[in-house]
PDB file of N, CA and C in Angstrom:
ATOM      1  N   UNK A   1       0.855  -1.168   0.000  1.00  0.00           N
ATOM      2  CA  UNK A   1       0.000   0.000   0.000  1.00  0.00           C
ATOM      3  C   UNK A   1       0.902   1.233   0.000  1.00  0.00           C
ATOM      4  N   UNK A   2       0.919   2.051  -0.825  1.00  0.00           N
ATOM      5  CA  UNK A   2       1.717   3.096  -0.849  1.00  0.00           C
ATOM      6  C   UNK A   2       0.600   4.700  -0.883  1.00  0.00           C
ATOM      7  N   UNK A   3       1.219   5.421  -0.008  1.00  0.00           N
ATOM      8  CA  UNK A   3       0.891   6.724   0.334  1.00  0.00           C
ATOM      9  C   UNK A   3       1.119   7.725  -1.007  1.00  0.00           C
ATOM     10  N   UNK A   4      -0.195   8.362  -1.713  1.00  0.00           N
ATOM     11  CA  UNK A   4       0.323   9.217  -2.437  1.00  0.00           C
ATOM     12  C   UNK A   4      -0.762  10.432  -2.646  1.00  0.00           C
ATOM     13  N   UNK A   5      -0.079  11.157  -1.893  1.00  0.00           N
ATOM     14  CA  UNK A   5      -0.385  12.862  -2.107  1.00  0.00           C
ATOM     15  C   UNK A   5      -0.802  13.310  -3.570  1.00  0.00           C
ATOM     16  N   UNK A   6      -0.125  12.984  -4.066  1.00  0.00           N
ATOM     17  CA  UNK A   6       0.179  13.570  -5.680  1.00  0.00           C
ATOM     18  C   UNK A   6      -0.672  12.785  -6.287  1.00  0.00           C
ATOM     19  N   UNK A   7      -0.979  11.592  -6.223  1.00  0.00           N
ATOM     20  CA  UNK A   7      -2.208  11.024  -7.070  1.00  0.00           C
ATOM     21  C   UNK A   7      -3.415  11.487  -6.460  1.00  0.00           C
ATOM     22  N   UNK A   8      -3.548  11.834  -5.553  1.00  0.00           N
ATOM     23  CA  UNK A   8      -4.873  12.476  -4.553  1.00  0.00           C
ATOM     24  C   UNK A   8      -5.496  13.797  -5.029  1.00  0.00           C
ATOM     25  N   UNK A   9      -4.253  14.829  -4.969  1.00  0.00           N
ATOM     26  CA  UNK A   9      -4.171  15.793  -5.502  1.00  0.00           C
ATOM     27  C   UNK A   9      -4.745  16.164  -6.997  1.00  0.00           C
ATOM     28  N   UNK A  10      -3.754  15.076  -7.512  1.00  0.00           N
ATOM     29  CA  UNK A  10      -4.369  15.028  -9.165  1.00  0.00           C
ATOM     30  C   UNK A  10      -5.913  14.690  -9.471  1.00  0.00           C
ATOM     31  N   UNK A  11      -5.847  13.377  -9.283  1.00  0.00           N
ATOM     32  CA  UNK A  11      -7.191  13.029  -9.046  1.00  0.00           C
ATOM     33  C   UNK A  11      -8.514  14.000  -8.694  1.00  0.00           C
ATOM     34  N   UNK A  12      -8.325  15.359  -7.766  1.00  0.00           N
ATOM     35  CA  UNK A  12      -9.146  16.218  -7.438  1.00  0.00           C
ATOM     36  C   UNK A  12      -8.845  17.187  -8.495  1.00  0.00           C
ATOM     37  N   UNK A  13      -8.148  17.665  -8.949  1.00  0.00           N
ATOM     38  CA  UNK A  13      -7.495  18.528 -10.259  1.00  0.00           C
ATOM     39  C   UNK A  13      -8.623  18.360 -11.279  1.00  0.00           C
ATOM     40  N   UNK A  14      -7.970  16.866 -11.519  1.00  0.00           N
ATOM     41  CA  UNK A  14      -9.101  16.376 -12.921  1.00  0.00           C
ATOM     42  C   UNK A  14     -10.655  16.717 -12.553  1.00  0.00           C
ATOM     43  N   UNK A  15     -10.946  16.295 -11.688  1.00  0.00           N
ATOM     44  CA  UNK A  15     -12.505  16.450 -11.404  1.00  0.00           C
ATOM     45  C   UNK A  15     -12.575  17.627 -11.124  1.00  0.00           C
ATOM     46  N   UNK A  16     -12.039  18.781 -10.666  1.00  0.00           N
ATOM     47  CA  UNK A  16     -12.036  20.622 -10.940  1.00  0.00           C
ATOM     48  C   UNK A  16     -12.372  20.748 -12.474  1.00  0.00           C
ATOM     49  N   UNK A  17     -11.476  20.736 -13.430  1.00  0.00           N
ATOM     50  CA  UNK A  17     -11.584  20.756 -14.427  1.00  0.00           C
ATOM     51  C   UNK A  17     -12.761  20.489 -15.004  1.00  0.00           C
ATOM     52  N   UNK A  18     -12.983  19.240 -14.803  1.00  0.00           N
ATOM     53  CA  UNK A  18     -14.317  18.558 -15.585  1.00  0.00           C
ATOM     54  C   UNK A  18     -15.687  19.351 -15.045  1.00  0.00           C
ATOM     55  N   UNK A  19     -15.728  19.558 -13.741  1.00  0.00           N
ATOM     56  CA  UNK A  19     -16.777  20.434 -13.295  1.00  0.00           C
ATOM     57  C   UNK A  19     -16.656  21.818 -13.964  1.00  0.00           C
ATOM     58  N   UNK A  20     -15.525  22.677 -13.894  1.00  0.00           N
ATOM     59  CA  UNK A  20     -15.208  23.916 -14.724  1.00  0.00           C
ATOM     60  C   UNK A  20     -16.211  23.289 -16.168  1.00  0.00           C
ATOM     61  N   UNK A  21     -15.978  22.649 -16.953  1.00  0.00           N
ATOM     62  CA  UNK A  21     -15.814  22.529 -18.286  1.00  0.00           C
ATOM     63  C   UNK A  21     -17.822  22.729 -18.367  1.00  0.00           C
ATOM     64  N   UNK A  22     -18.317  21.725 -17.826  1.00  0.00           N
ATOM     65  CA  UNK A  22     -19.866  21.344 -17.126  1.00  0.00           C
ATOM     66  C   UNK A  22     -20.629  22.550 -16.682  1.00  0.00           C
ATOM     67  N   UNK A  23     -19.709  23.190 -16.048  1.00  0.00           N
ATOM     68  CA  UNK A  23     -20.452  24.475 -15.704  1.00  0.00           C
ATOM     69  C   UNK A  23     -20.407  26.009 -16.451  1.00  0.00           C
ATOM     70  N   UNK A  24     -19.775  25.695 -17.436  1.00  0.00           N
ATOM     71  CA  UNK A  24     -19.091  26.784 -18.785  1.00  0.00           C
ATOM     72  C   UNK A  24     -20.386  26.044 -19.506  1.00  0.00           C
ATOM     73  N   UNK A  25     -20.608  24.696 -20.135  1.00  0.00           N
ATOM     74  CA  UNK A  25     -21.950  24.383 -20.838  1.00  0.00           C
ATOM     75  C   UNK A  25     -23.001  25.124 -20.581  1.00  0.00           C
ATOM     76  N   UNK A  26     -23.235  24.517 -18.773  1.00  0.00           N
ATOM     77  CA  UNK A  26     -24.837  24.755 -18.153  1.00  0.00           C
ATOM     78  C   UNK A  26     -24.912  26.754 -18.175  1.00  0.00           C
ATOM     79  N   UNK A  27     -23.910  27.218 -18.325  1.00  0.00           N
ATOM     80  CA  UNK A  27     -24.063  28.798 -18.322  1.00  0.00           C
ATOM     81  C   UNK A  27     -24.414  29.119 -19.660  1.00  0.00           C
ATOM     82  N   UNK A  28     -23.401  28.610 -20.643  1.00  0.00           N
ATOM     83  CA  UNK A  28     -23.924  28.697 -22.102  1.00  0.00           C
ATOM     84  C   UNK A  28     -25.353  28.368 -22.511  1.00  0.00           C
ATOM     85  N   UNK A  29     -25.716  27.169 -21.814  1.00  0.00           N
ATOM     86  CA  UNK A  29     -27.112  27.143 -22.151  1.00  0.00           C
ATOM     87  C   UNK A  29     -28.052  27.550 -21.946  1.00  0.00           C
ATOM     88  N   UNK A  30     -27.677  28.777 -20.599  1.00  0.00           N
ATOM     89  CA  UNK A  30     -28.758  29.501 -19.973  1.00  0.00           C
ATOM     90  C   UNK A  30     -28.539  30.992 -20.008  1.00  0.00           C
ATOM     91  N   UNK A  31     -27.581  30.949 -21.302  1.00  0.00           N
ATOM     92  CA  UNK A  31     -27.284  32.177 -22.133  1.00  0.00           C
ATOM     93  C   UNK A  31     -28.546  32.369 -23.287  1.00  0.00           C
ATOM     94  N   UNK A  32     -28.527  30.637 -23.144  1.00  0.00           N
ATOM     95  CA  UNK A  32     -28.992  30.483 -24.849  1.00  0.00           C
ATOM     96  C   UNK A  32     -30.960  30.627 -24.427  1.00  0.00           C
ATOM     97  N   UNK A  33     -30.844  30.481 -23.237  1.00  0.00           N
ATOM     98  CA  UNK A  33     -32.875  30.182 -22.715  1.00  0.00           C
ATOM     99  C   UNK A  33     -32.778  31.802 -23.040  1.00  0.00           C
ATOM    100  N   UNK A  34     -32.020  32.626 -22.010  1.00  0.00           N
ATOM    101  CA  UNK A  34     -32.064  33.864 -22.000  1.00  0.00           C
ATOM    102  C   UNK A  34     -32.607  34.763 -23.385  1.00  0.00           C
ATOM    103  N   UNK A  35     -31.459  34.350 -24.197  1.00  0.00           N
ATOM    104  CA  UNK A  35     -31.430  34.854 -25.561  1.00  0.00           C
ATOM    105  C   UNK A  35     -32.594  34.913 -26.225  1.00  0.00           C
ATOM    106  N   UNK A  36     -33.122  33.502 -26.328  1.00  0.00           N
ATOM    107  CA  UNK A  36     -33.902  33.017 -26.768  1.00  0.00           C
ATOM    108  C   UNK A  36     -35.667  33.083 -26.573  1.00  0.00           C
ATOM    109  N   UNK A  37     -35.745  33.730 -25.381  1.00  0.00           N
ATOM    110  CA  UNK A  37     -37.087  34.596 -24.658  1.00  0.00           C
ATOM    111  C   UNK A  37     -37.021  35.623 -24.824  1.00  0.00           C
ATOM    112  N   UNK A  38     -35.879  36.302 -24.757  1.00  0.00           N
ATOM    113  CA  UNK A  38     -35.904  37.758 -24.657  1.00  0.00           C
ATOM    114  C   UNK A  38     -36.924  38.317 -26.025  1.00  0.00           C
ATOM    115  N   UNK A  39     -37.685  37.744 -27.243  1.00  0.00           N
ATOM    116  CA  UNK A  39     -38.056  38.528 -27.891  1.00  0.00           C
ATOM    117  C   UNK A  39     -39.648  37.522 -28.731  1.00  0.00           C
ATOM    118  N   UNK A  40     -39.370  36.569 -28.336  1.00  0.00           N
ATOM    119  CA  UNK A  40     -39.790  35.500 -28.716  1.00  0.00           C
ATOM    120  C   UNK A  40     -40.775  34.149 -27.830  1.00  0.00           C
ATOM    121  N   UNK A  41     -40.987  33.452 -27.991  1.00  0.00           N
ATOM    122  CA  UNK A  41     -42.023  32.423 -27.382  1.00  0.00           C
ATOM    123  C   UNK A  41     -42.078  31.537 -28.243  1.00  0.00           C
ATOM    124  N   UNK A  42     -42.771  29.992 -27.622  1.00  0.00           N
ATOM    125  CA  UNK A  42     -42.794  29.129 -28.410  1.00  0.00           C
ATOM    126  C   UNK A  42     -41.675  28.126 -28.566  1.00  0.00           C
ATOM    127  N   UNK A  43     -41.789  27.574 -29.871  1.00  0.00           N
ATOM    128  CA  UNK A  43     -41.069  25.763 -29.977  1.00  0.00           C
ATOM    129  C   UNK A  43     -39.306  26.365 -29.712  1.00  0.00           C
ATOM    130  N   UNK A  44     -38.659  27.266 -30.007  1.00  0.00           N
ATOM    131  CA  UNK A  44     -37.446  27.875 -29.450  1.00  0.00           C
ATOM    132  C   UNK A  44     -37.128  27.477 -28.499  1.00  0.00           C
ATOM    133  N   UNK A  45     -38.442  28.253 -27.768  1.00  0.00           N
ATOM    134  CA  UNK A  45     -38.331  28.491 -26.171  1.00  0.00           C
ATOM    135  C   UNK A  45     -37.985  27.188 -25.105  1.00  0.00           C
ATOM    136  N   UNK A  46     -38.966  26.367 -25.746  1.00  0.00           N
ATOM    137  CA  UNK A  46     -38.721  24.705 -25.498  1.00  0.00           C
ATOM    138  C   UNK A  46     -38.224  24.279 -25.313  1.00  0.00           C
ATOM    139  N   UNK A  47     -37.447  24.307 -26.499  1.00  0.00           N
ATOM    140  CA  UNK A  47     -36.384  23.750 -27.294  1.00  0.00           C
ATOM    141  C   UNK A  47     -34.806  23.992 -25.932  1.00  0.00           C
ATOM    142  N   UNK A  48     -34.845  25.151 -26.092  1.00  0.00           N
ATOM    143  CA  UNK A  48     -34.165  25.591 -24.794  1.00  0.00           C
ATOM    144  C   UNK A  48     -34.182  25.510 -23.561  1.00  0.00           C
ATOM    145  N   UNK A  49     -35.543  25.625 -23.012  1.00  0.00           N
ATOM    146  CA  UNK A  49     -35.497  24.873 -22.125  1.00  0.00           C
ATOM    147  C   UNK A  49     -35.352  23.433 -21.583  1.00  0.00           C
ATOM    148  N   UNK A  50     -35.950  22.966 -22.657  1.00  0.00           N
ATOM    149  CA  UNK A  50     -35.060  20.921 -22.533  1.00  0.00           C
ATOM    150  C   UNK A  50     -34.072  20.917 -22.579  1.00  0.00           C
ATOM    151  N   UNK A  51     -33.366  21.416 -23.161  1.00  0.00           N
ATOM    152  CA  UNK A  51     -32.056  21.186 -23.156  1.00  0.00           C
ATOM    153  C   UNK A  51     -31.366  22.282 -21.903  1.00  0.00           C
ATOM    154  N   UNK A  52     -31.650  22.630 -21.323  1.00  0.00           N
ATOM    155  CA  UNK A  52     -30.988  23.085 -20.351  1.00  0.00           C
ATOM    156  C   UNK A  52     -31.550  22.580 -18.934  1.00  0.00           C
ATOM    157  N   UNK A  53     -33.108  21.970 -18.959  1.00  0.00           N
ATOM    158  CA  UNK A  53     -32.937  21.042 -17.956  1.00  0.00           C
ATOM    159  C   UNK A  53     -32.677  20.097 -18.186  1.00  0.00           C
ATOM    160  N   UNK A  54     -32.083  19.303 -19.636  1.00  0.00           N
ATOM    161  CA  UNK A  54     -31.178  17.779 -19.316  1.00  0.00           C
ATOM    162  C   UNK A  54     -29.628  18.353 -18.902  1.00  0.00           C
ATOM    163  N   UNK A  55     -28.859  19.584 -19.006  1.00  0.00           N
ATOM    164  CA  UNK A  55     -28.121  19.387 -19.223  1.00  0.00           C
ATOM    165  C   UNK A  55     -27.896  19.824 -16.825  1.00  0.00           C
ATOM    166  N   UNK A  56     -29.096  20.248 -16.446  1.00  0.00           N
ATOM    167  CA  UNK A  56     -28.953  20.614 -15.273  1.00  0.00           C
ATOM    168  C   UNK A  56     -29.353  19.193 -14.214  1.00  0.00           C
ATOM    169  N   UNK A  57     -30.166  18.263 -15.032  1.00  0.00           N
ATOM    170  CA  UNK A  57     -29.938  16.905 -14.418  1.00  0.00           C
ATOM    171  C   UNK A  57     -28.989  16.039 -14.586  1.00  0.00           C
ATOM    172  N   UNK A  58     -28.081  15.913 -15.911  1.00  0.00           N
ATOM    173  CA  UNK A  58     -26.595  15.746 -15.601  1.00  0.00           C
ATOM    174  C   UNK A  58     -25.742  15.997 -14.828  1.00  0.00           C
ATOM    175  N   UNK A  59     -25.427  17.272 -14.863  1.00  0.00           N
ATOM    176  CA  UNK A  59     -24.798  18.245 -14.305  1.00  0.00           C
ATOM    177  C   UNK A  59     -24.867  17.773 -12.622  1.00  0.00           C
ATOM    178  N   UNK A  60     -26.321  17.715 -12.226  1.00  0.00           N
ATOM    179  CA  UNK A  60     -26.457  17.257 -10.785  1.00  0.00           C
ATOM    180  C   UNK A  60     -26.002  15.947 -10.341  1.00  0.00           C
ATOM    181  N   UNK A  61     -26.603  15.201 -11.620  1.00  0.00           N
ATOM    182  CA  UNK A  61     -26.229  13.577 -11.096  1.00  0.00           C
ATOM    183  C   UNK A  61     -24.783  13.741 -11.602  1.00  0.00           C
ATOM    184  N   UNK A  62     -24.171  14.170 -11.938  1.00  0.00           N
ATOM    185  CA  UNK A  62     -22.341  14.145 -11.996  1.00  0.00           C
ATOM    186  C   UNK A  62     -22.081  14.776 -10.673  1.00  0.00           C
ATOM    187  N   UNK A  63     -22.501  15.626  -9.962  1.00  0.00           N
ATOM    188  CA  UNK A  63     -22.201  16.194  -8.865  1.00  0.00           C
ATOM    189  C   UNK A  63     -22.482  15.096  -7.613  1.00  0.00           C
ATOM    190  N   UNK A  64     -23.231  14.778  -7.861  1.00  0.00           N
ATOM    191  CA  UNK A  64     -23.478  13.450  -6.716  1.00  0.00           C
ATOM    192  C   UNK A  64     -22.431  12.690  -7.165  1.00  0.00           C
ATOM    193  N   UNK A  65     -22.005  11.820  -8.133  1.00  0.00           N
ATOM    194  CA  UNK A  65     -21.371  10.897  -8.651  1.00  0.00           C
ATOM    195  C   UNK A  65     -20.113  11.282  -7.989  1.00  0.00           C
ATOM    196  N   UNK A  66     -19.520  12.876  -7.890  1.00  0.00           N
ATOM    197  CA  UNK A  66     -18.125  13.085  -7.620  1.00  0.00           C
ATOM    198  C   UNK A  66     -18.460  13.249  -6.347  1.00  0.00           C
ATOM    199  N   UNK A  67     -19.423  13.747  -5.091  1.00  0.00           N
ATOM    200  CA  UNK A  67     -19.149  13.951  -4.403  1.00  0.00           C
ATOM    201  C   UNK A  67     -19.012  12.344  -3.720  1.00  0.00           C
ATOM    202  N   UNK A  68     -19.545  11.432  -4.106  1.00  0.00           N
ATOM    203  CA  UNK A  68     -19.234   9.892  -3.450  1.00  0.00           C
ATOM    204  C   UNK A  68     -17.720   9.470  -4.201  1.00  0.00           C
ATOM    205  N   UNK A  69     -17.449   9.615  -4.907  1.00  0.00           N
ATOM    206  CA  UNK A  69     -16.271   9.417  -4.974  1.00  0.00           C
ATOM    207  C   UNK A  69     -14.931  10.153  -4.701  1.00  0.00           C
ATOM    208  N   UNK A  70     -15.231  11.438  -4.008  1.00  0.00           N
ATOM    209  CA  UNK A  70     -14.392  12.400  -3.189  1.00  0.00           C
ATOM    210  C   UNK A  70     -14.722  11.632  -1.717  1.00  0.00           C
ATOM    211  N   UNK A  71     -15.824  11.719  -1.445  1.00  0.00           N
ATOM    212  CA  UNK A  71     -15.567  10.465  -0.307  1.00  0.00           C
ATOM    213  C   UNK A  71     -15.129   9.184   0.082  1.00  0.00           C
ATOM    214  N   UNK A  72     -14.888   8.719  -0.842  1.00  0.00           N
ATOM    215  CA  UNK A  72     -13.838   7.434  -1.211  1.00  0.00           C
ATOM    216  C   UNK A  72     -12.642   7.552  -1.344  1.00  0.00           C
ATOM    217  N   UNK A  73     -12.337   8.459  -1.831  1.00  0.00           N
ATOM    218  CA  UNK A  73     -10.965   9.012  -1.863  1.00  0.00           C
ATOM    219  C   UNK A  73     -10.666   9.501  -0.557  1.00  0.00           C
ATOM    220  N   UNK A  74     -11.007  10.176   0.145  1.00  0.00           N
ATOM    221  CA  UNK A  74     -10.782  10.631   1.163  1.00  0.00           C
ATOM    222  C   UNK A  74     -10.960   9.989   2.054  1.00  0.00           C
ATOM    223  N   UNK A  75     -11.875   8.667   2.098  1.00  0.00           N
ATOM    224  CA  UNK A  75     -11.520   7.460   3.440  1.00  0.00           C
ATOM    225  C   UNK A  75     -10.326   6.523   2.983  1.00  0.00           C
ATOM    226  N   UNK A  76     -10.201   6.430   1.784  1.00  0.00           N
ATOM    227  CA  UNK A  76      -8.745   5.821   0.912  1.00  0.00           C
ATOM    228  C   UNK A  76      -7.580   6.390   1.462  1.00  0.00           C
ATOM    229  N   UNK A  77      -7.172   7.672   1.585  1.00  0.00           N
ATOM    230  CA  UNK A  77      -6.525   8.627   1.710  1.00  0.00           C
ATOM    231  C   UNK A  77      -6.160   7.928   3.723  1.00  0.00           C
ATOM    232  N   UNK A  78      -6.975   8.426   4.182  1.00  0.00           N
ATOM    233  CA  UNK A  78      -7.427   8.339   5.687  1.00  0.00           C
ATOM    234  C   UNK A  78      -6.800   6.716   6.006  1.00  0.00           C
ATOM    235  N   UNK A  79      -7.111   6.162   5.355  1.00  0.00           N
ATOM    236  CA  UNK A  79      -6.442   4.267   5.492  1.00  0.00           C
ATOM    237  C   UNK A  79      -5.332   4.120   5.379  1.00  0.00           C
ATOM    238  N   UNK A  80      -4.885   5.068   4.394  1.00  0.00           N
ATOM    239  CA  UNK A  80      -3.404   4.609   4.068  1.00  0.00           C
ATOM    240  C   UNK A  80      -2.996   5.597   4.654  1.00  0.00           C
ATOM    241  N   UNK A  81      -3.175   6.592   5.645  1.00  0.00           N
ATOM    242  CA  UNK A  81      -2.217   7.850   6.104  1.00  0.00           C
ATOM    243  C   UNK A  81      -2.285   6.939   7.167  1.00  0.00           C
ATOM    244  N   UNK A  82      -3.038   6.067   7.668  1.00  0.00           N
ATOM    245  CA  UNK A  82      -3.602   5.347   9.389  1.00  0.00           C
ATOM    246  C   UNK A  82      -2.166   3.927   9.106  1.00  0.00           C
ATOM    247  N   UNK A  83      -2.328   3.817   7.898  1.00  0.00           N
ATOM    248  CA  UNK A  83      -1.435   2.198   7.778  1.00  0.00           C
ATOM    249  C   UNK A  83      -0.187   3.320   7.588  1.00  0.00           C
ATOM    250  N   UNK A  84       0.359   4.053   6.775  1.00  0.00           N
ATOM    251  CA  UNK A  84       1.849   4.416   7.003  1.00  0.00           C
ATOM    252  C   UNK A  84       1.731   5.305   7.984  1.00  0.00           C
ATOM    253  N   UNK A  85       1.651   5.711   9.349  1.00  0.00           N
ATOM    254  CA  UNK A  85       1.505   5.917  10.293  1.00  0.00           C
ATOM    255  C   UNK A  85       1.723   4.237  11.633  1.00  0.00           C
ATOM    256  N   UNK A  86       1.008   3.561  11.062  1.00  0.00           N
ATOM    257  CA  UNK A  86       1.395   2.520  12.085  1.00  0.00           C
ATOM    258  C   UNK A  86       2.653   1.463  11.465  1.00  0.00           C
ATOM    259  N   UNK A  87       2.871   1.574  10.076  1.00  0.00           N
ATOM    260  CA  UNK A  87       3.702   0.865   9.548  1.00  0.00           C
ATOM    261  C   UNK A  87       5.161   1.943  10.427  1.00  0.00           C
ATOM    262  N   UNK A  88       5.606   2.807  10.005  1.00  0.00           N
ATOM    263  CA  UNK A  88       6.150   3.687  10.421  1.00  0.00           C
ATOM    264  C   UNK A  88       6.137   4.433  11.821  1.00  0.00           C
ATOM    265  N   UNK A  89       5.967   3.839  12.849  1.00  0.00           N
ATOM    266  CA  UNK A  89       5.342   4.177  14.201  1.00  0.00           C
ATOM    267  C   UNK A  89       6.568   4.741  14.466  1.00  0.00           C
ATOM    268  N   UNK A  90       7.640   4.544  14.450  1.00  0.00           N
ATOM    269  CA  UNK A  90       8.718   4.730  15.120  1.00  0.00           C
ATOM    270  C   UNK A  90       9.605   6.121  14.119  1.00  0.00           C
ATOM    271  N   UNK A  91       9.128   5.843  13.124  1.00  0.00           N
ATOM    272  CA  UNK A  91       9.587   7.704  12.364  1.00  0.00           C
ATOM    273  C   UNK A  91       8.874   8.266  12.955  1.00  0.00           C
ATOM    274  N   UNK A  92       7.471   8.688  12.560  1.00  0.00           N
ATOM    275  CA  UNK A  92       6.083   9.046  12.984  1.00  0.00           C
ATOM    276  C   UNK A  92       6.628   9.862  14.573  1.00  0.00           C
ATOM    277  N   UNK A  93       6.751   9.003  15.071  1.00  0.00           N
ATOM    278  CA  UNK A  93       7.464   9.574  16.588  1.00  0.00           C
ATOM    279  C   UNK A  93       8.561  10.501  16.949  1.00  0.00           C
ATOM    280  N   UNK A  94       9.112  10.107  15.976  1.00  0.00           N
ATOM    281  CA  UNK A  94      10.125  11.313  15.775  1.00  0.00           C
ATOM    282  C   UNK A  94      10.014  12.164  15.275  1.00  0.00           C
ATOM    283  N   UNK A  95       9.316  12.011  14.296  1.00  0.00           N
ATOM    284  CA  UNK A  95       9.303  13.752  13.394  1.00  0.00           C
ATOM    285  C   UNK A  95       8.409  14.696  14.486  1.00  0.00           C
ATOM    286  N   UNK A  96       7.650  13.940  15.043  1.00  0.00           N
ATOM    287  CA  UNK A  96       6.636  14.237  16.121  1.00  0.00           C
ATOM    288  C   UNK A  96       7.634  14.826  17.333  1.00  0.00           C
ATOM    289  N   UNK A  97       8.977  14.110  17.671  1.00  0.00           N
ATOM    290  CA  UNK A  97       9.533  15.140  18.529  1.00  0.00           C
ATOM    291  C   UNK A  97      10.199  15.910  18.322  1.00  0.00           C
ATOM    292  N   UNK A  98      10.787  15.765  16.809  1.00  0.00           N
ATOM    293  CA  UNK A  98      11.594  17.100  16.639  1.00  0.00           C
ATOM    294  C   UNK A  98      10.540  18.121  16.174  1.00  0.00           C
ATOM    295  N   UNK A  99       9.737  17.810  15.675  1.00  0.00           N
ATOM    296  CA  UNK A  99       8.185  19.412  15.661  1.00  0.00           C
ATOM    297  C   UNK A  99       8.591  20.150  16.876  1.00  0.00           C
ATOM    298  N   UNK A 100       8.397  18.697  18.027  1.00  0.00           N
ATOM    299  CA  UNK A 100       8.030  19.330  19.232  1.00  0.00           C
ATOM    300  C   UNK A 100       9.474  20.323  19.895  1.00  0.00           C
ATOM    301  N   UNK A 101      10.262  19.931  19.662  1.00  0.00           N
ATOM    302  CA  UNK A 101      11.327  20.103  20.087  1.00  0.00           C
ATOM    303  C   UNK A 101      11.730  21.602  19.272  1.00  0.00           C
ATOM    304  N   UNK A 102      11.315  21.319  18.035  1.00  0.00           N
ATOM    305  CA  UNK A 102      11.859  22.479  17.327  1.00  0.00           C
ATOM    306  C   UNK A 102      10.744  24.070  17.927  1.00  0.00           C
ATOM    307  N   UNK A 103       9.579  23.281  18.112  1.00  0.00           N
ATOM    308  CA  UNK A 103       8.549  24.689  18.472  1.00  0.00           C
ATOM    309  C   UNK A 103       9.210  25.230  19.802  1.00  0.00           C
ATOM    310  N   UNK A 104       9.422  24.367  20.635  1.00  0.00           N
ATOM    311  CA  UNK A 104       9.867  24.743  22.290  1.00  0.00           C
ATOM    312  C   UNK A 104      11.267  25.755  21.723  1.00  0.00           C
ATOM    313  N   UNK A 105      12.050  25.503  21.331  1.00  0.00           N
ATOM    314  CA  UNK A 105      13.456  25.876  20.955  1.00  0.00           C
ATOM    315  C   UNK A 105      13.010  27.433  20.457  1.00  0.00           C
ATOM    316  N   UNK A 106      11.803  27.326  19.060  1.00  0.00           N
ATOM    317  CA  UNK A 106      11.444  28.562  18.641  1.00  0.00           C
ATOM    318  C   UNK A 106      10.606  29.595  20.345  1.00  0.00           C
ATOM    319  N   UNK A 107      10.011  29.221  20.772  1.00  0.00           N
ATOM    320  CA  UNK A 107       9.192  29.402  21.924  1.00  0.00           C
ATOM    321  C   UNK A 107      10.620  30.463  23.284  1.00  0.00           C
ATOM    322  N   UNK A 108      11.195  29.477  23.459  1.00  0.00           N
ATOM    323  CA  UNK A 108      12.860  29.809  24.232  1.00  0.00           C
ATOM    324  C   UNK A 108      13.034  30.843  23.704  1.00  0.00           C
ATOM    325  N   UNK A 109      13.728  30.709  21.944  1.00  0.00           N
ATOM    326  CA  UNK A 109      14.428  32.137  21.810  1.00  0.00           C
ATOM    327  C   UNK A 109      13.524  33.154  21.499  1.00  0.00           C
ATOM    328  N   UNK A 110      12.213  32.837  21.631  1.00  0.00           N
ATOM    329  CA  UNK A 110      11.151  34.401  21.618  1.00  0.00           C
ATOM    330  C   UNK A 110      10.899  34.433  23.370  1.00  0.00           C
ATOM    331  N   UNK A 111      11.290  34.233  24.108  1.00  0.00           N
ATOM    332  CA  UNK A 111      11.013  34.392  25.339  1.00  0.00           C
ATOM    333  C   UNK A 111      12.528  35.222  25.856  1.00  0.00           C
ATOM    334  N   UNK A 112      13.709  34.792  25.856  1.00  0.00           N
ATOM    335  CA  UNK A 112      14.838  35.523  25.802  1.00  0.00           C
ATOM    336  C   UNK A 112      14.908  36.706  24.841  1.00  0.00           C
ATOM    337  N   UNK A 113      14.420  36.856  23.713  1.00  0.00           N
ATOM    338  CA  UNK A 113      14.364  38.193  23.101  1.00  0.00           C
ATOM    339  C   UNK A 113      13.561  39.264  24.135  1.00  0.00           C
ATOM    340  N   UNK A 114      12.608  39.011  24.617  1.00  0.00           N
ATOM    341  CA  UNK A 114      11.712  39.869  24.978  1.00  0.00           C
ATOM    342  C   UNK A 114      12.034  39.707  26.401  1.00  0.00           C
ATOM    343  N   UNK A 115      12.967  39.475  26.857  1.00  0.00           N
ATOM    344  CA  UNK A 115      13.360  39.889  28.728  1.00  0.00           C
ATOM    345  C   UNK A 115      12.632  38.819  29.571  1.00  0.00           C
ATOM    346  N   UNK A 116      12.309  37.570  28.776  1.00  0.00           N
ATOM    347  CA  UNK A 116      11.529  36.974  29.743  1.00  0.00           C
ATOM    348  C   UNK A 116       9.879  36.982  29.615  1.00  0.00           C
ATOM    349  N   UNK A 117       9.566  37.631  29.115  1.00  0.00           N
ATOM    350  CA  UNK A 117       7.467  38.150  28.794  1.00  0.00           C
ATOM    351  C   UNK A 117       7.883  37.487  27.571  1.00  0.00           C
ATOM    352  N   UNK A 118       6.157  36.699  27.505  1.00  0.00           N
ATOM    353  CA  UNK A 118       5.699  36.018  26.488  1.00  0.00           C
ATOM    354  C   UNK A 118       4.844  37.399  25.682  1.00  0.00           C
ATOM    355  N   UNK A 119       5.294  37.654  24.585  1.00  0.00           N
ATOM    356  CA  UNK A 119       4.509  38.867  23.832  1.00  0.00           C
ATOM    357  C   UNK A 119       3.882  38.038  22.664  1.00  0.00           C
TER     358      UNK A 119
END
């Protein structure tokens, strides 16, 4: 099982994009209802409006579709940060004390700058 940021990352990228692209359509098409009433009525009008509510029940059921699979990803994500975390218990611990070690150290020399008062 290997830990990867960068496929995670990407993976959410692509699905930005694809939503960008989806939502540049559903605006175009509700350029096109707009347009298309503004002077007029009738089989046009229709015409436009079907097609901009199929393209807004897509649009939704793709939004559901990604948001369950952003949740999959993200309990995916969560499993394998939990397994290289216990695979690695003993790095994990360390980087964990030099954080700690390094904040106290930063903490010290802002306490000696200032005479002793925490500012």
């Amino acid at each position: 099982m290997k830990f990867s940021l960068k496929r995670a990352r990407d993976e959410a990228q692509n699905g930005q994009e694809r939503l960008g692209r989806d939502l540049d359509d559903l605006l175009a098409a509700s350029e096109e209802l707009l347009r298309s009433t503004a002077d007029k009525t009738g089989e046009g009008v229709d015409d436009a409006r079907r097609k901009l509510k199929g393209q807004l029940e897509s649009l939704r059921g793709r939004a559901s579709d990604w948001k369950d699979v952003a949740a999959d990803r993200a309990a995916r994500l969560s499993k394998e940060t939990d397994a290289y975390v216990h695979e690695n218990a003993w790095k994990s611990m360390g980087i964990a004390a030099l954080v700690g070690i390094g904040v106290s150290l930063l903490a010290r020399t802002a306490v000696k700058k200032t005479g002793g008062r925490w500012e």
